[in-house]
Protein backbone atom coordinates (compact mmCIF):
# COMPACT_ATOMS: atom_id res chain seq x y z
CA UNK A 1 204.29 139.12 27.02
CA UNK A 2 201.51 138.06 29.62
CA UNK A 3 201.62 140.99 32.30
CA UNK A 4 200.65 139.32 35.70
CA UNK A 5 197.04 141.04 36.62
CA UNK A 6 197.80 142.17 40.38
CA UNK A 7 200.84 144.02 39.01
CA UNK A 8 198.12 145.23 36.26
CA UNK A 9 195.91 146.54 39.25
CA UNK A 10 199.07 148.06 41.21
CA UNK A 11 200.05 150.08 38.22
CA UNK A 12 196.51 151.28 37.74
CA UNK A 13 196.36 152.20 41.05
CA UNK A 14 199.76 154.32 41.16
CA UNK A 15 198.52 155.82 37.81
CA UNK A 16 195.41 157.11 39.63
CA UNK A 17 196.91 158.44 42.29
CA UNK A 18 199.28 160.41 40.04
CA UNK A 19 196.39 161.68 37.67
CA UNK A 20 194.41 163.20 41.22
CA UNK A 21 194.93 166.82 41.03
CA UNK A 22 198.27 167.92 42.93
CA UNK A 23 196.47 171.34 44.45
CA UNK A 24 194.60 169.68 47.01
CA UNK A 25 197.58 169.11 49.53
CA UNK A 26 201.06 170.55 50.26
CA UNK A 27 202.55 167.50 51.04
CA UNK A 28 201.94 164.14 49.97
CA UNK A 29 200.76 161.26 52.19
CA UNK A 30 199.26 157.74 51.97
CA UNK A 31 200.56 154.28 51.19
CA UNK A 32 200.44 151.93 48.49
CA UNK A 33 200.59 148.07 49.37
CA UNK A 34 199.84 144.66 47.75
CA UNK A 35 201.84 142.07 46.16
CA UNK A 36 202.46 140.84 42.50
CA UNK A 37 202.16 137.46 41.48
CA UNK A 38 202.31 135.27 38.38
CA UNK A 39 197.80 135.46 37.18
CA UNK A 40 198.65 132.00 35.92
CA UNK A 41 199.59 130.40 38.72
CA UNK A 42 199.21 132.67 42.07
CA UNK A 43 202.67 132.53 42.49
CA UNK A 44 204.41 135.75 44.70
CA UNK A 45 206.90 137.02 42.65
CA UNK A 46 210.37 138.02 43.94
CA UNK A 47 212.40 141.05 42.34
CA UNK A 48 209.56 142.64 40.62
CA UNK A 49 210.36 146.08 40.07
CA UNK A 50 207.38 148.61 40.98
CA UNK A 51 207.68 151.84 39.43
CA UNK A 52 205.89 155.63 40.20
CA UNK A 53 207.99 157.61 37.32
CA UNK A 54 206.05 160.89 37.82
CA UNK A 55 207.41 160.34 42.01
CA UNK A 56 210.39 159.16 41.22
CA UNK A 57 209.73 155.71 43.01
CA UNK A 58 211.30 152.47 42.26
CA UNK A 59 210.80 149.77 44.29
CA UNK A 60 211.11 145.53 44.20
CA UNK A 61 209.45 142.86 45.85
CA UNK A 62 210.59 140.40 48.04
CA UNK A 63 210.40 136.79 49.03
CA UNK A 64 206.61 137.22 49.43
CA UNK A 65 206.03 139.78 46.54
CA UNK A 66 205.42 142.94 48.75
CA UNK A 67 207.14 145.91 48.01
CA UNK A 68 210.21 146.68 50.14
């Protein structure tokens, strides 16, 4: 299965954020943002599901490959 590299770099970048060490603030804050697309042909791709399991986030993308 070819994995689509910007959805690569999104997980890597959710993985990060959950390996930081939890002590440093009370409550969370920030944002994560990009869009996945097909590596092969740069193609947004709709109803990707993004997923934080350690948060408990799910999300998809939509018509333009962003998160909702």
């Amino acid at each position: 299965m070819n994995v689509p590299r910007s959805f690569l770099l999104c997980l890597g970048v959710v993985l990060a954020l959950l390996a930081a060490p939890a002590g440093r603030a009370a409550t969370p804050t920030g944002t994560l943002s990009g869009v996945v697309s097909n590596s092969a042909t740069g193609n947004l791709l709709e109803g990707a599901r993004v997923e934080a399991p350690a948060l408990g986030l799910v999300a998809l993308t939509d018509l333009t490959g962003a998160t909702c």
